[in-house]
Protein backbone atom coordinates (compact mmCIF):
# COMPACT_ATOMS: atom_id res chain seq x y z
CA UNK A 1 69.49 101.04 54.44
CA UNK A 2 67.34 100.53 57.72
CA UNK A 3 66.23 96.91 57.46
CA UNK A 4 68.27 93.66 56.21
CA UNK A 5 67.70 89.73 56.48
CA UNK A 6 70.45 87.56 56.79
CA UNK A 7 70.82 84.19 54.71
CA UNK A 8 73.67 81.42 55.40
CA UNK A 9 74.60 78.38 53.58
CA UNK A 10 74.01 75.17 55.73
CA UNK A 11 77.16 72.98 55.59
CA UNK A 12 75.92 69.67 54.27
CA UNK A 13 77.55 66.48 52.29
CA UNK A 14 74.88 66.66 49.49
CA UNK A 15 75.47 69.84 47.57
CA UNK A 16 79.26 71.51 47.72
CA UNK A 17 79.06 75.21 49.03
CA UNK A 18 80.16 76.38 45.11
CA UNK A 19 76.57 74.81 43.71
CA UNK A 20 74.52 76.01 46.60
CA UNK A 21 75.95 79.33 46.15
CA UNK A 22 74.85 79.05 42.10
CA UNK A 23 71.51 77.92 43.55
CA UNK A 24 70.92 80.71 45.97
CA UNK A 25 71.30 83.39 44.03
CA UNK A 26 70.09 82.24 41.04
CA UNK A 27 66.81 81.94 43.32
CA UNK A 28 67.46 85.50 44.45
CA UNK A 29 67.73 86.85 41.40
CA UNK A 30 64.44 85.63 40.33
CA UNK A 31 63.00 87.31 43.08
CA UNK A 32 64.75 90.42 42.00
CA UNK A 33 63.62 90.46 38.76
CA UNK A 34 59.87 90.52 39.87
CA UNK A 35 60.63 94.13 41.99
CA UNK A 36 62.67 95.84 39.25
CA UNK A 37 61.23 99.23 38.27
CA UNK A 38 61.42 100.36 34.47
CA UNK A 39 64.67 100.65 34.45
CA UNK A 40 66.09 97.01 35.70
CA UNK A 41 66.87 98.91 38.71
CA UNK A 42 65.80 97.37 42.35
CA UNK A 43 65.30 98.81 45.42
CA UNK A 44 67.13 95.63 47.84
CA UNK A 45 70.96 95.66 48.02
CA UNK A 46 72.96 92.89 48.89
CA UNK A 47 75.92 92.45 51.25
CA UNK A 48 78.55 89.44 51.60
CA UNK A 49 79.49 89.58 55.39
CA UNK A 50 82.15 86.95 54.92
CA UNK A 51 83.57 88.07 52.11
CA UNK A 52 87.65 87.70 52.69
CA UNK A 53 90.08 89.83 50.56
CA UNK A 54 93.08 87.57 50.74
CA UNK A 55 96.70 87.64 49.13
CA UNK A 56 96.25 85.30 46.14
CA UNK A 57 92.42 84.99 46.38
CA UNK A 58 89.06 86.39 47.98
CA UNK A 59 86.66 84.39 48.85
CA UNK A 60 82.54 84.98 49.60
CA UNK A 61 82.17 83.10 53.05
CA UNK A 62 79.03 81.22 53.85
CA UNK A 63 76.56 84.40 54.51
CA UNK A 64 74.69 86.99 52.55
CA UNK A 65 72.42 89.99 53.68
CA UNK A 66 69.45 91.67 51.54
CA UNK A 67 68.75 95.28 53.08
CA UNK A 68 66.29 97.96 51.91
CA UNK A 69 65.27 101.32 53.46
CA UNK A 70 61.87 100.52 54.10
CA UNK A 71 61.29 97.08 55.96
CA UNK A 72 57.91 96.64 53.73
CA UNK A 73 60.11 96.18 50.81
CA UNK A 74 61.82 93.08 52.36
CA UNK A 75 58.29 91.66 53.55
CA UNK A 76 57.18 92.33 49.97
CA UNK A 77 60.00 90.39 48.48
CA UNK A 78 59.27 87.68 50.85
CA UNK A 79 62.83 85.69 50.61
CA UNK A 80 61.75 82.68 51.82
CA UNK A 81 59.79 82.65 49.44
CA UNK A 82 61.73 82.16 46.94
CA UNK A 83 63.83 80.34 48.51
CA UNK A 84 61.72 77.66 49.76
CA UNK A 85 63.33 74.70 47.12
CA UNK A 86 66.85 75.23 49.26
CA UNK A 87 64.92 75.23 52.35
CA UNK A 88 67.20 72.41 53.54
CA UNK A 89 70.32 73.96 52.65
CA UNK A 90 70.18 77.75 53.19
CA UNK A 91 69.10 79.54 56.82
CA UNK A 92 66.83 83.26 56.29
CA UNK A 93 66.59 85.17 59.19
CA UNK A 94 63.37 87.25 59.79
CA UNK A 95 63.52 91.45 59.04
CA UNK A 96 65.71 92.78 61.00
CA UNK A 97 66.75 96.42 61.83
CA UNK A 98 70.43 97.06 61.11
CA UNK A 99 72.44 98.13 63.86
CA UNK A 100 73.26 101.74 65.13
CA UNK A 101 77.03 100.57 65.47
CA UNK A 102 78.61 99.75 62.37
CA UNK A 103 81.78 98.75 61.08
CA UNK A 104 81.46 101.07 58.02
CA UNK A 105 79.92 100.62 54.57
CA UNK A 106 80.86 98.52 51.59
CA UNK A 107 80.36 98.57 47.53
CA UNK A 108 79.46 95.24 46.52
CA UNK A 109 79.78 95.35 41.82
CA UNK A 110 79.81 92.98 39.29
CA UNK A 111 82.84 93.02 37.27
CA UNK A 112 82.93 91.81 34.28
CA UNK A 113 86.77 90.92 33.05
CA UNK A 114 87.26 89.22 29.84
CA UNK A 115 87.78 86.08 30.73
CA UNK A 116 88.30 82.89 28.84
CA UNK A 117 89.92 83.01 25.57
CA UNK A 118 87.27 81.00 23.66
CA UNK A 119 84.38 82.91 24.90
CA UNK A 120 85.95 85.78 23.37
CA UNK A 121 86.61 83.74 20.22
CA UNK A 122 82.82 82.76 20.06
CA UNK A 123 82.18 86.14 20.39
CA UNK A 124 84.16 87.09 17.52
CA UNK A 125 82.70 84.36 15.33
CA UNK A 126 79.33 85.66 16.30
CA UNK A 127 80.15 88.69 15.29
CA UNK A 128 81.62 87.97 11.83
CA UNK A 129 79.41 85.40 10.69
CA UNK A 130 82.33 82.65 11.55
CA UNK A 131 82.61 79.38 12.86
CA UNK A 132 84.55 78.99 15.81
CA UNK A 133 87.27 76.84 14.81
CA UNK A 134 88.37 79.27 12.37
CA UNK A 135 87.62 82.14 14.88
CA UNK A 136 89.77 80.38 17.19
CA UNK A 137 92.44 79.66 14.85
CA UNK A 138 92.75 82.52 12.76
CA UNK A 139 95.79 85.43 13.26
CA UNK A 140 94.23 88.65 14.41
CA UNK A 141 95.34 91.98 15.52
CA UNK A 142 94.03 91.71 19.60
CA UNK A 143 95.08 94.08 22.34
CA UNK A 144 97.57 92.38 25.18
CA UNK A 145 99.18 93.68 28.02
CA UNK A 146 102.41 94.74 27.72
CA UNK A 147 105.48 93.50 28.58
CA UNK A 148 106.35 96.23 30.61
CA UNK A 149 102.55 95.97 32.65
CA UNK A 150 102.07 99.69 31.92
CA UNK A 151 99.53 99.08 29.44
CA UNK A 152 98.12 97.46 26.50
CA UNK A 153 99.50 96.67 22.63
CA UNK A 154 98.41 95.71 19.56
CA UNK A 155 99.84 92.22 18.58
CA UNK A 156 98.82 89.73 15.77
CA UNK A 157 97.54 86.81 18.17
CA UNK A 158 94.92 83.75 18.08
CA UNK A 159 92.92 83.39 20.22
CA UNK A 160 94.49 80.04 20.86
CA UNK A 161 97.67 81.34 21.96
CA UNK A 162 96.06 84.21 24.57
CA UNK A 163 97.49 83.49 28.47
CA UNK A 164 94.36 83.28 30.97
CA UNK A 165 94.27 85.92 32.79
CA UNK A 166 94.91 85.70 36.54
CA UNK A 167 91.57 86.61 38.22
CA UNK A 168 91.10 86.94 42.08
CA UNK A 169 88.15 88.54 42.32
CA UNK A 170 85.21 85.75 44.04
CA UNK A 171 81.97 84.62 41.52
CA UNK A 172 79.13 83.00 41.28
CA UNK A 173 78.21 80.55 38.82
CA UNK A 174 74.77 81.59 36.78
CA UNK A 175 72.35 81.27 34.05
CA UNK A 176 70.93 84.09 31.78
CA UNK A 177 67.30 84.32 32.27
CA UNK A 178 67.72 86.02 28.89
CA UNK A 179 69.47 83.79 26.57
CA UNK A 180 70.09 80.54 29.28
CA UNK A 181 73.28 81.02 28.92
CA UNK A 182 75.64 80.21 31.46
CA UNK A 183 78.15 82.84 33.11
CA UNK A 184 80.14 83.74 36.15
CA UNK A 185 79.19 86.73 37.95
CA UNK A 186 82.07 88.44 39.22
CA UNK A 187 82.00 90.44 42.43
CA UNK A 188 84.11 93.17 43.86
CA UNK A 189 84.23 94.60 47.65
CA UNK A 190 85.19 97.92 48.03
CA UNK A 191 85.15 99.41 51.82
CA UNK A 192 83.83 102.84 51.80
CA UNK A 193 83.43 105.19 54.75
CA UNK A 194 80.18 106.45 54.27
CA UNK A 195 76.56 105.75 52.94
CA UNK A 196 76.01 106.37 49.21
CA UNK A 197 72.48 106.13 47.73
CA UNK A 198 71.80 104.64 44.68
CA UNK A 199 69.75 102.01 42.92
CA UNK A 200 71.23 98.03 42.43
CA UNK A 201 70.82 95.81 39.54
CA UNK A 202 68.59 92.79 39.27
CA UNK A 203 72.06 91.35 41.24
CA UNK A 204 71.50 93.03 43.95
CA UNK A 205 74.85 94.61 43.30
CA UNK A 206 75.82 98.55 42.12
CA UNK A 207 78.05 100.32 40.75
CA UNK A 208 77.80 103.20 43.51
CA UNK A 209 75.81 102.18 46.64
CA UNK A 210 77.19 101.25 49.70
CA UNK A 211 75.54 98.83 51.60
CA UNK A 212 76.47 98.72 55.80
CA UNK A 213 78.90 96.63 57.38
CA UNK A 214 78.25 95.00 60.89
């Protein structure tokens, strides 16, 4: 990755940072959609330079990066662009090289946790050709962490009666261009020490690739 453009989120009293962030990338990932290859895969990665892995929480900061290896693929993509409706609200940078002295590198991934007890009821009903109610309601055998955290058993549960899970991990509130449904896009930092080459999702994000820190 020879070639990034920096974007940060304009304080302002008209849209909360948590909406502009949904905005942004939801604008993003329209743009990311247009470059993907056969395979979903794109050839821009994206960095959170603020992102802050703290005791209880992390958090995403203000600031997000888009590199690429070749700086016509960033010219190509043209991020203002697609950006232009939050004009007002987000800063872009023009193409700039990245830096010969770097902190390191960092793995930015979506993970996906399963979250929310009645989306996994809906899921269910979906499933079994249920309404939800009874989905919800109904005694079934479901997987739970153990008491002794080394694990997971088998326990007859509802759905109802499931404890949320304690999440710490940052997201981003979006909406499937797919189905236009909405979701949370989890992400997870990971500092690595080196470059790793790979391909990134219509997110922006991958399982594998590093992405550098400055």
């Amino acid at each position: 990755m020879k070639h990034y453009i920096e974007l940060t989120l304009l304080p302002n009293t008209d849209i909360n940072a948590f909406t502009l962030w949904s905005k942004t990338y939801q604008q993003l990932h329209l743009g990311l959609v247009e470059v993907q290859d056969a395979n979903k895969q794109v050839p821009i990665g994206l960095s959170f330079p603020e992102y802050h892995m703290g005791e209880k929480f992390d958090v995403l900061g203000s600031k997000l990066r888009l590199f690429s290896k070749e700086e016509a693929t960033l010219a190509k993509f043209d991020a203002t662009k697609w950006l232009s409706p939050l004009s007002d609200y987000v800063h872009c940078t023009g193409i700039r090289p990245v830096p010969e002295k770097l902190k390191g590198y960092a793995n930015y991934r979506r993970i996906q946790p399963k979250t929310g007890k009645e989306r996994l009821a809906r899921r269910y009903a979906k499933r079994h050709n249920m309404n939800f109610e009874t989905a919800f309601n109904t005694p079934l055998e479901l997987s739970v962490k153990s008491d002794n955290k080394l694990g997971y058993e088998k326990k007859m549960l509802r759905y109802a009666e499931l404890p949320e899970p304690n999440i710490t991990l940052p997201f981003i509130h979006l909406k499937s261009l797919s189905s236009g449904e909405d979701f949370c896009l989890w992400i997870q930092k990971t500092e690595a020490s080196e470059l790793m080459e790979a391909t990134f999702t219509r997110y922006g994000l991958s399982p594998k690739a590093t992405v550098p820190e400055f």
